[in-house]
C-alpha atoms as a PDB file:
ATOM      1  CA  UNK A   1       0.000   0.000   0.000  1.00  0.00           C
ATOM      2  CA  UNK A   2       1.531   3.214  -0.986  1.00  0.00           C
ATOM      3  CA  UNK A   3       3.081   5.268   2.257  1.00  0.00           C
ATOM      4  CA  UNK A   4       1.054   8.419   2.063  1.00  0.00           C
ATOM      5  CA  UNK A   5      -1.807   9.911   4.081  1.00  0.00           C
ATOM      6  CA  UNK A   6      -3.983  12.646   3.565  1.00  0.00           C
ATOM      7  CA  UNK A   7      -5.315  14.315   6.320  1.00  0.00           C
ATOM      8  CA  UNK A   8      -8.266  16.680   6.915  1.00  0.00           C
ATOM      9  CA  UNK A   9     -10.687  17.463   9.661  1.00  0.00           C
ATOM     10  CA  UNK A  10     -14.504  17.310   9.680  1.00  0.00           C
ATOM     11  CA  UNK A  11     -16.691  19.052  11.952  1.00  0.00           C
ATOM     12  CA  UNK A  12     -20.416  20.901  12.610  1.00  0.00           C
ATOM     13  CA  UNK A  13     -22.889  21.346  15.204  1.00  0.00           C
ATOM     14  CA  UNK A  14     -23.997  18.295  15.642  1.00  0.00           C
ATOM     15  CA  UNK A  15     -23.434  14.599  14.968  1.00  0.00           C
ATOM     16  CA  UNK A  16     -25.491  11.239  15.348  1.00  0.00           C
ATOM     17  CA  UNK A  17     -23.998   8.325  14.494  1.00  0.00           C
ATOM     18  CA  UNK A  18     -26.556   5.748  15.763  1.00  0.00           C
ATOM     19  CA  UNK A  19     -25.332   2.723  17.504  1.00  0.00           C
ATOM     20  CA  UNK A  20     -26.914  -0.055  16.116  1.00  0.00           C
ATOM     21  CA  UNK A  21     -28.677  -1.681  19.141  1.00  0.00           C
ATOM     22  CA  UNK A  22     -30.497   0.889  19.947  1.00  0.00           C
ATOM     23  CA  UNK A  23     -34.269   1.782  18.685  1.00  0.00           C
ATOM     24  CA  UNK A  24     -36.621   4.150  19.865  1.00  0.00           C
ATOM     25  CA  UNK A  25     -34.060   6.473  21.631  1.00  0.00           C
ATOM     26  CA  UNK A  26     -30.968   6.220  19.749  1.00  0.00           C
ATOM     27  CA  UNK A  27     -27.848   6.624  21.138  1.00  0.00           C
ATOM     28  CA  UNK A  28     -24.384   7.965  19.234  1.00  0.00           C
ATOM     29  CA  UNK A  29     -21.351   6.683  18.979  1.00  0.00           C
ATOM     30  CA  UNK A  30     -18.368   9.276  20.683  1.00  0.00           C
ATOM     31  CA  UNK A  31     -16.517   8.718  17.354  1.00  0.00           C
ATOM     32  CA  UNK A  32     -17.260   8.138  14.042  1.00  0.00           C
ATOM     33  CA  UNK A  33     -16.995   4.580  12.994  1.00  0.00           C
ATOM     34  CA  UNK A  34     -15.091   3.101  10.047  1.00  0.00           C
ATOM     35  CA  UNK A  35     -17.862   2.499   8.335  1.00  0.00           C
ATOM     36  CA  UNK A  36     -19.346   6.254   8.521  1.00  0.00           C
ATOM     37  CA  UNK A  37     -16.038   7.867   7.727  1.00  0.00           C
ATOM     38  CA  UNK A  38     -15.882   5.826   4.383  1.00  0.00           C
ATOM     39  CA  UNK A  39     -19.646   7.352   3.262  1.00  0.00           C
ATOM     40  CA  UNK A  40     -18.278  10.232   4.514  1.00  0.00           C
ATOM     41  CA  UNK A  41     -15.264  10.265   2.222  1.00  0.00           C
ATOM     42  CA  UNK A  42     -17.446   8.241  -0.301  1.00  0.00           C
ATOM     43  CA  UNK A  43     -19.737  11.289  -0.268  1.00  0.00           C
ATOM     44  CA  UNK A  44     -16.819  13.680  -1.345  1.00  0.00           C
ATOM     45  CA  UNK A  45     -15.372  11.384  -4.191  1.00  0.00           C
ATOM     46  CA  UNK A  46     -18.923  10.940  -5.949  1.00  0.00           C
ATOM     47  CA  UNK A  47     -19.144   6.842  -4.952  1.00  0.00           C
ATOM     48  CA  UNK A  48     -22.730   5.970  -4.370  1.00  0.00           C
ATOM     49  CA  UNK A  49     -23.212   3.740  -1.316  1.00  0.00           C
ATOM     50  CA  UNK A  50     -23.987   0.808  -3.863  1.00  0.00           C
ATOM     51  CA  UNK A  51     -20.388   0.907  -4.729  1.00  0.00           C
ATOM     52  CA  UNK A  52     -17.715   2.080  -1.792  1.00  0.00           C
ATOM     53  CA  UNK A  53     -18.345  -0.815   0.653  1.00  0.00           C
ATOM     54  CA  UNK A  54     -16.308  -2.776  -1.843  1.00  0.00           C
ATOM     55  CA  UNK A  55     -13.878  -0.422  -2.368  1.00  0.00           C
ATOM     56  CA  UNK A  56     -13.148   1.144   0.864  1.00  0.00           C
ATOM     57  CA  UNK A  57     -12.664  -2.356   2.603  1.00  0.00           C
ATOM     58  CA  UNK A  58      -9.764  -2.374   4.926  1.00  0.00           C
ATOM     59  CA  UNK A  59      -7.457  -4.066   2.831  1.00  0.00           C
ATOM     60  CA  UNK A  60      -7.802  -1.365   0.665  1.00  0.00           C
ATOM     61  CA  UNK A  61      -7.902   1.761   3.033  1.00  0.00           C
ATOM     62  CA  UNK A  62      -6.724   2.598   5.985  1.00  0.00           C
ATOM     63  CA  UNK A  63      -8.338   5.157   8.252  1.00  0.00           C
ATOM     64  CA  UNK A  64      -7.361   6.482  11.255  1.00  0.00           C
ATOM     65  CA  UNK A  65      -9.296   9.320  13.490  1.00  0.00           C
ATOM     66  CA  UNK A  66      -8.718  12.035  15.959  1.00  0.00           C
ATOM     67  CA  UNK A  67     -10.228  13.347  18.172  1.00  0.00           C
ATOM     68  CA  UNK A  68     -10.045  17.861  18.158  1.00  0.00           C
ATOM     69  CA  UNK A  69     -12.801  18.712  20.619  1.00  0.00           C
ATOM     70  CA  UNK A  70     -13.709  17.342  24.021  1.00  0.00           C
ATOM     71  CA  UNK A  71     -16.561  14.626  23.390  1.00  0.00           C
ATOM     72  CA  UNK A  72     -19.819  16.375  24.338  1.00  0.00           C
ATOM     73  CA  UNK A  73     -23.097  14.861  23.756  1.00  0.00           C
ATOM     74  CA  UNK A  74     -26.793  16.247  24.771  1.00  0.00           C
ATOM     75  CA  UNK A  75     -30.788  14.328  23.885  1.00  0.00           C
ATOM     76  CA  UNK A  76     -33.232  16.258  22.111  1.00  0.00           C
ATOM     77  CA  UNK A  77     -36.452  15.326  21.754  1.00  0.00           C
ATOM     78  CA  UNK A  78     -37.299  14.967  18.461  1.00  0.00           C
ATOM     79  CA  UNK A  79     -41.269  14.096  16.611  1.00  0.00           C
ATOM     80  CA  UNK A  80     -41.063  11.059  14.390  1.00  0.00           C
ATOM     81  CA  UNK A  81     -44.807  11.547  12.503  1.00  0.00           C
ATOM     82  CA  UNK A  82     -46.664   8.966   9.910  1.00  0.00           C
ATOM     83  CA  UNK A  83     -46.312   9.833   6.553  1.00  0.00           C
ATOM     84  CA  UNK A  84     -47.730   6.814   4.541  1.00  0.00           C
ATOM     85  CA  UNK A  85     -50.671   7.527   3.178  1.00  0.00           C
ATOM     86  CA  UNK A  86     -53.536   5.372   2.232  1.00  0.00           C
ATOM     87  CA  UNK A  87     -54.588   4.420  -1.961  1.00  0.00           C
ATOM     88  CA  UNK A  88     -57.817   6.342  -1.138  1.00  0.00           C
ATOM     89  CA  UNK A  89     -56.310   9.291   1.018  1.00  0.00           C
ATOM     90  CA  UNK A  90     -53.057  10.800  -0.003  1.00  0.00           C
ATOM     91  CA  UNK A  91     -50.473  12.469   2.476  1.00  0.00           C
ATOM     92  CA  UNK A  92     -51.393  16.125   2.832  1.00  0.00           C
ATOM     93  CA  UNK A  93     -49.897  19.010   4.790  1.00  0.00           C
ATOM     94  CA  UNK A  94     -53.176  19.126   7.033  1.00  0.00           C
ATOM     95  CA  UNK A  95     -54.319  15.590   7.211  1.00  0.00           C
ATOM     96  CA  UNK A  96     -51.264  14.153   9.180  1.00  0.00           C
ATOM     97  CA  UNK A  97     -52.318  12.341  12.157  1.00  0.00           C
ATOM     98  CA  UNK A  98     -49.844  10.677  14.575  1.00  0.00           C
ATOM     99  CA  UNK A  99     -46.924  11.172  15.547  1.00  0.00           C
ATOM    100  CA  UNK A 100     -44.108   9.512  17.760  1.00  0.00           C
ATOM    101  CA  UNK A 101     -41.518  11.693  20.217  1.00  0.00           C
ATOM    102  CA  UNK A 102     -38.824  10.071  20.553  1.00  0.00           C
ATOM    103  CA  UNK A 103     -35.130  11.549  22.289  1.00  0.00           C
ATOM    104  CA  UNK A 104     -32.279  11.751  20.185  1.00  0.00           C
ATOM    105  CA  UNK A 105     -28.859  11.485  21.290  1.00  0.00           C
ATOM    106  CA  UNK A 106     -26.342  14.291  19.625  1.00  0.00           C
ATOM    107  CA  UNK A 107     -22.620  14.717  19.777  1.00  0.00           C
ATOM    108  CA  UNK A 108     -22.672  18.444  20.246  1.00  0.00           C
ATOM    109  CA  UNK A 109     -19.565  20.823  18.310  1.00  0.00           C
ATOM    110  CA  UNK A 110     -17.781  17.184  16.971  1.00  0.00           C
ATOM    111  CA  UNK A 111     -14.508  18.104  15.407  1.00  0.00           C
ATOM    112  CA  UNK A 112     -12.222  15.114  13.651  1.00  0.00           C
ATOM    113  CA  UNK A 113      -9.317  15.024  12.041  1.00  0.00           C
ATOM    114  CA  UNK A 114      -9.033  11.870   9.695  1.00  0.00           C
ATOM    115  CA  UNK A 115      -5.898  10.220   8.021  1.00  0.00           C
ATOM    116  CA  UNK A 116      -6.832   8.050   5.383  1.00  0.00           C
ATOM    117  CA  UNK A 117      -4.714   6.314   2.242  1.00  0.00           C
ATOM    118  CA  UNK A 118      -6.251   4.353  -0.351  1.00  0.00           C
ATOM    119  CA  UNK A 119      -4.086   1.235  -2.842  1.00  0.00           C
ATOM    120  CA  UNK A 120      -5.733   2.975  -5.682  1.00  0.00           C
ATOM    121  CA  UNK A 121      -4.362   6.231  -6.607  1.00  0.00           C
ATOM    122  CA  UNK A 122      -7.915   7.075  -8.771  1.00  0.00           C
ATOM    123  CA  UNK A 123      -9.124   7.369  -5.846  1.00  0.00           C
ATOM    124  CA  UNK A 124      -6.690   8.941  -3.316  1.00  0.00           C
ATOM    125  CA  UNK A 125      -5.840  12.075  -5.978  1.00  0.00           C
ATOM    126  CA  UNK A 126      -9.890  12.185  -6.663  1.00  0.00           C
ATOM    127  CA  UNK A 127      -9.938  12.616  -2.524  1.00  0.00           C
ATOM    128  CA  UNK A 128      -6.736  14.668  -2.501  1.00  0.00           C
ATOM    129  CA  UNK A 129      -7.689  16.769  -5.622  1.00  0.00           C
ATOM    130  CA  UNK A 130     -11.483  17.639  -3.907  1.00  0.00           C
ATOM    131  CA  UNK A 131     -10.307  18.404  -0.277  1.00  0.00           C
ATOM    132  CA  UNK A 132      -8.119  20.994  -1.851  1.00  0.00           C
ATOM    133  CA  UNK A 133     -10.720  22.593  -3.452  1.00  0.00           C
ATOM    134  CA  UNK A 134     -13.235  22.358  -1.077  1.00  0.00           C
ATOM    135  CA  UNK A 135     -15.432  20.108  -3.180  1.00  0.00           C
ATOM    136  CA  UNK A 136     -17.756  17.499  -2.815  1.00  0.00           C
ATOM    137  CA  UNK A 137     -20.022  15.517  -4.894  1.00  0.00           C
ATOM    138  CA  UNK A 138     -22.695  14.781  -2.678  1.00  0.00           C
ATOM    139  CA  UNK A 139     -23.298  16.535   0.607  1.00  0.00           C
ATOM    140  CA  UNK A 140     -21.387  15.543   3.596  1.00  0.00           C
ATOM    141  CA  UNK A 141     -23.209  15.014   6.874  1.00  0.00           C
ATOM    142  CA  UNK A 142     -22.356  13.091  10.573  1.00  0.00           C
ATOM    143  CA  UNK A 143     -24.134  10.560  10.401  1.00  0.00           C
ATOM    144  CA  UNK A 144     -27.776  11.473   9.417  1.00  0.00           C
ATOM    145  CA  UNK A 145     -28.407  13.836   6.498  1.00  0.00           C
ATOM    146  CA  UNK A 146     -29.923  16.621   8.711  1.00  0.00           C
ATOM    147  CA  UNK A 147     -26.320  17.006  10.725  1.00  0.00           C
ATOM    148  CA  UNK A 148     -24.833  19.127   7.897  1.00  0.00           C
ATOM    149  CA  UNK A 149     -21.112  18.924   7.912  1.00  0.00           C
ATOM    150  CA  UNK A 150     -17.720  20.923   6.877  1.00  0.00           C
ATOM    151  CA  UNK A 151     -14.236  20.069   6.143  1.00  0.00           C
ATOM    152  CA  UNK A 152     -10.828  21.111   5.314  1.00  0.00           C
ATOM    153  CA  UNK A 153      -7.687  19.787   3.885  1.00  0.00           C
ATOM    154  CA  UNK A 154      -4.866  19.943   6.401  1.00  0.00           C
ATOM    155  CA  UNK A 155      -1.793  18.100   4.883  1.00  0.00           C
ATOM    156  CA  UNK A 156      -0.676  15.039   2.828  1.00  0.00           C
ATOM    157  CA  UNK A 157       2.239  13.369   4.775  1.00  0.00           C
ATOM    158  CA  UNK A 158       3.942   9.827   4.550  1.00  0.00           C
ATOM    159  CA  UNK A 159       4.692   6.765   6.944  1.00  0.00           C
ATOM    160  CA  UNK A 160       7.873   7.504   8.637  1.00  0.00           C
ATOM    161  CA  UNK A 161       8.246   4.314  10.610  1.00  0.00           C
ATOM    162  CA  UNK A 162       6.667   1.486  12.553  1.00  0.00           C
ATOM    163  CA  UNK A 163       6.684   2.077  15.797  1.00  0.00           C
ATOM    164  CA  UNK A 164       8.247  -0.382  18.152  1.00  0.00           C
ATOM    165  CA  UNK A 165       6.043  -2.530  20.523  1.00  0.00           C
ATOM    166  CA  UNK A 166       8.497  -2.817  22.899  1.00  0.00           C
ATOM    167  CA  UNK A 167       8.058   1.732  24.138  1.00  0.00           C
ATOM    168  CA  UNK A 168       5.622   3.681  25.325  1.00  0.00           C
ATOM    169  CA  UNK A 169       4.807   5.833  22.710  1.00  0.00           C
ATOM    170  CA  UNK A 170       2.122   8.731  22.839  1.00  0.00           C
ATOM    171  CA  UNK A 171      -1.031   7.896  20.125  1.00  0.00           C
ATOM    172  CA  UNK A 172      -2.354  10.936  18.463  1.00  0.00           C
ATOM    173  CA  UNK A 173      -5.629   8.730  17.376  1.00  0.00           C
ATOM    174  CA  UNK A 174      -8.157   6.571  18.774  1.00  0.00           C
ATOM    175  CA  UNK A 175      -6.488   3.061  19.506  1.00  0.00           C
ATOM    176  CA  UNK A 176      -8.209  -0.289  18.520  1.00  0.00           C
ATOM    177  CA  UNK A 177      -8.371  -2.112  22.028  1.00  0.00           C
ATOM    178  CA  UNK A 178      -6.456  -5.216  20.475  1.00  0.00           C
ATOM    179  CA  UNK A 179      -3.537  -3.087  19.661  1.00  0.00           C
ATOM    180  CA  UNK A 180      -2.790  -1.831  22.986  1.00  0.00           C
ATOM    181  CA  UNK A 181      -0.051  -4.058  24.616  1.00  0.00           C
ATOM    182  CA  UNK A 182       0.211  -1.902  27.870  1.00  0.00           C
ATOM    183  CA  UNK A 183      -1.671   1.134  28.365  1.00  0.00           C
ATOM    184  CA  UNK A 184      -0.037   3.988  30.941  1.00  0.00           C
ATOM    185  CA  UNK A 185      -3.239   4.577  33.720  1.00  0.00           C
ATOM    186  CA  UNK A 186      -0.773   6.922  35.718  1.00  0.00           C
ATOM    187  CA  UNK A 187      -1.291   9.766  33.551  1.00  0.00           C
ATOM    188  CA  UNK A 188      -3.237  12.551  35.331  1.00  0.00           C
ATOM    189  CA  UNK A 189      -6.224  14.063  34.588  1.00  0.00           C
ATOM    190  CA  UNK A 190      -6.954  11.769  31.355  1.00  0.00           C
ATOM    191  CA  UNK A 191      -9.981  10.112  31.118  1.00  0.00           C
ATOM    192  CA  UNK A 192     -10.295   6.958  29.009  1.00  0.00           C
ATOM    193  CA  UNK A 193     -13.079   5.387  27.369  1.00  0.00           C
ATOM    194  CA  UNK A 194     -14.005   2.518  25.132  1.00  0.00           C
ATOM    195  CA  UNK A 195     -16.767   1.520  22.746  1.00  0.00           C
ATOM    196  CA  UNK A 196     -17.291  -1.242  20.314  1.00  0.00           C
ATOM    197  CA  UNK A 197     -17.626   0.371  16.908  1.00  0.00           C
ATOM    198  CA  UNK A 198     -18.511  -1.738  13.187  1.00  0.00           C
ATOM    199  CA  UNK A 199     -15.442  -1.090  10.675  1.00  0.00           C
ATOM    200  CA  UNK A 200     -16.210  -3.562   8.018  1.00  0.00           C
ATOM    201  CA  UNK A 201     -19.520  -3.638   6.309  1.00  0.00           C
ATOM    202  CA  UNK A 202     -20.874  -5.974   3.577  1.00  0.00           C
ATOM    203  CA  UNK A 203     -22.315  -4.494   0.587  1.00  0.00           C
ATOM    204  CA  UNK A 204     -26.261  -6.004   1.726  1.00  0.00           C
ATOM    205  CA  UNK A 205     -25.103  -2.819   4.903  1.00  0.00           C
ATOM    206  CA  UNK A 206     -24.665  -6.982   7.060  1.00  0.00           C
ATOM    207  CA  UNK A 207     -21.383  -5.552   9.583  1.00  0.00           C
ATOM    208  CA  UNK A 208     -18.808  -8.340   9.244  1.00  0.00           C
ATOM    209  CA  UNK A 209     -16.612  -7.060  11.739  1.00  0.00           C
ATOM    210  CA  UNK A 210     -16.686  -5.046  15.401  1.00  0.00           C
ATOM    211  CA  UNK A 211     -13.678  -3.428  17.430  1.00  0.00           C
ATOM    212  CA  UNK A 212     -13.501  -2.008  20.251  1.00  0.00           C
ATOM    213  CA  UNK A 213     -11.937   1.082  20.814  1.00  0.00           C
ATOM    214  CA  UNK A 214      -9.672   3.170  22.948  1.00  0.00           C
ATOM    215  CA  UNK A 215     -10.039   7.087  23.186  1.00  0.00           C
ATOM    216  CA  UNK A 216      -9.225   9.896  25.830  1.00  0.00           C
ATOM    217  CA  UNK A 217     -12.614  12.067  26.028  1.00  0.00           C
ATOM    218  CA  UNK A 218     -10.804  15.058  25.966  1.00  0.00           C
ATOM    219  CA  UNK A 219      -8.629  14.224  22.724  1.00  0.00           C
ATOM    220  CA  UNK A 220      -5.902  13.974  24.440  1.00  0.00           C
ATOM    221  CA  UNK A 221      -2.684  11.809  23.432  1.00  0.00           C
ATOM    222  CA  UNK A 222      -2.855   7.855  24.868  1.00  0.00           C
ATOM    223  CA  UNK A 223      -0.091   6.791  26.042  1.00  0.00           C
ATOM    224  CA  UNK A 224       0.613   3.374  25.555  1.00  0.00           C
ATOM    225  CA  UNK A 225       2.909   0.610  24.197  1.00  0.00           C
ATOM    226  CA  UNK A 226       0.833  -0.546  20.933  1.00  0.00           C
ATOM    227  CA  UNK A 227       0.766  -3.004  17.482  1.00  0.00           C
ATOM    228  CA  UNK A 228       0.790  -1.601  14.373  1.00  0.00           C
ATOM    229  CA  UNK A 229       1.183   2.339  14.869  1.00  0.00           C
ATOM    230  CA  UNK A 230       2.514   4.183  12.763  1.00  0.00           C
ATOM    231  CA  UNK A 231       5.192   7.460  12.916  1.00  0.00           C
ATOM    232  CA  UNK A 232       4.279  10.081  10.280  1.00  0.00           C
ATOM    233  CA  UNK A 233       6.574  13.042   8.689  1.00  0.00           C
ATOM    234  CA  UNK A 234       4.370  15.595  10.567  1.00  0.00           C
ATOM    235  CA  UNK A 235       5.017  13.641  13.803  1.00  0.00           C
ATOM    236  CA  UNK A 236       1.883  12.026  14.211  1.00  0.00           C
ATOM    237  CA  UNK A 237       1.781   8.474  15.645  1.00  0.00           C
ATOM    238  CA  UNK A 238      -1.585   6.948  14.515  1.00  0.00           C
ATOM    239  CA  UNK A 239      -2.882   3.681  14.925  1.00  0.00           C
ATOM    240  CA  UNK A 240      -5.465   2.902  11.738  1.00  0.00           C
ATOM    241  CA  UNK A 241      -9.026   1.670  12.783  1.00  0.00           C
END
């Protein structure tokens, strides 16, 4: 896989990215999973969601994500009303009847940065080539198509080395649970969290694969001795999801 990362951050006011046993009050994930960040980056290449689950698997990209702001999240209540109509009474403005409250779970001001590099280089400059210009094909959102989202390009950088095992080494991203080897608890102040989060999908949207995940709620660094992190030219040490 070539060495070289593009990074770029995402934000907005609000994200929901629904964890998937929940139902009639939805809860978020504090991060956006694999599988949303490749829609999301789907979303600004033009691939319809027919077609990127087969080509953003993770044999062919690599994704890693950080977290900018403090994880904040809030519940709205939000009305869920009945919009099927009936062969002999269509859906007006004034003849809705029903409705369903439900509360909503938001991340409140989310702000990621993402590093992501792709085997195909179509589709890395297409990425590359868009960030840059501010462009996207269709329009980004976190998680649901209401939560509007921005983003900016940051930097392209490449792999500077594997990090060793064997050190502590401070993580700049979120850290897949079965990567940390020993994880330092006598840093004050930090407060660490995990979550189980999909990162491979099948095209049928059937996940094929869970991890769970490591992250400091404030986005600060983890420090740990970890697997398969990697050093970047900008001094980043990220550990892909």
């Amino acid at each position: 896989m070539p060495k070289k990362f593009l990074i770029f951050d995402m934000w907005g006011d609000y994200a929901h990215f629904k964890k998937y046993y929940t139902t009639s009050s939805p809860l978020t994930f504090s991060i956006p999973p694999r599988t949303a960040l490749i829609g999301f980056i789907s979303g600004i290449i033009g691939k319809r969601k027919e077609e990127y689950l087969e080509i953003m698997t993770k044999q062919k990209a690599e994704i890693a994500v950080r977290i900018i702001e403090p994880i904040k999240k809030i519940r709205i209540t939000e009305n869920l009303i009945d919009t099927k109509g009936n062969y002999w009474r269509p859906v007006k403005r004034g003849n809705l009847t029903g409705r369903t409250q439900i509360r909503l779970e938001l991340l409140k001001n989310p702000k990621f940065r993402i590093y992501f590099r792709h085997r195909d280089s179509d589709i890395y400059n297409s990425l590359k080539e868009n960030l840059k210009n501010h462009k996207s094909i269709y329009t980004p959102c976190l998680g649901i198509s209401e939560l509007i989202a921005n983003f900016a390009f940051i930097s392209e950088t490449s792999i500077s080395e594997r990090v060793s095992n064997a050190i502590f080494e401070e993580i700049d991203t979120v850290v897949p649970l079965d990567n940390v080897i020993k994880l330092d608890l006598l840093q004050p102040g930090k407060k660490y969290f995990k979550e189980r989060i999909p990162v491979e999908m099948l095209p049928g949207r059937i996940v094929t694969e869970y991890r769970e995940v490591l992250y400091e709620i404030e986005g600060r660094k983890i420090r740990a001795k970890t697997k398969d992190a990697l050093r970047l030219t900008n001094g980043d040490v990220i550990t892909p999801l």
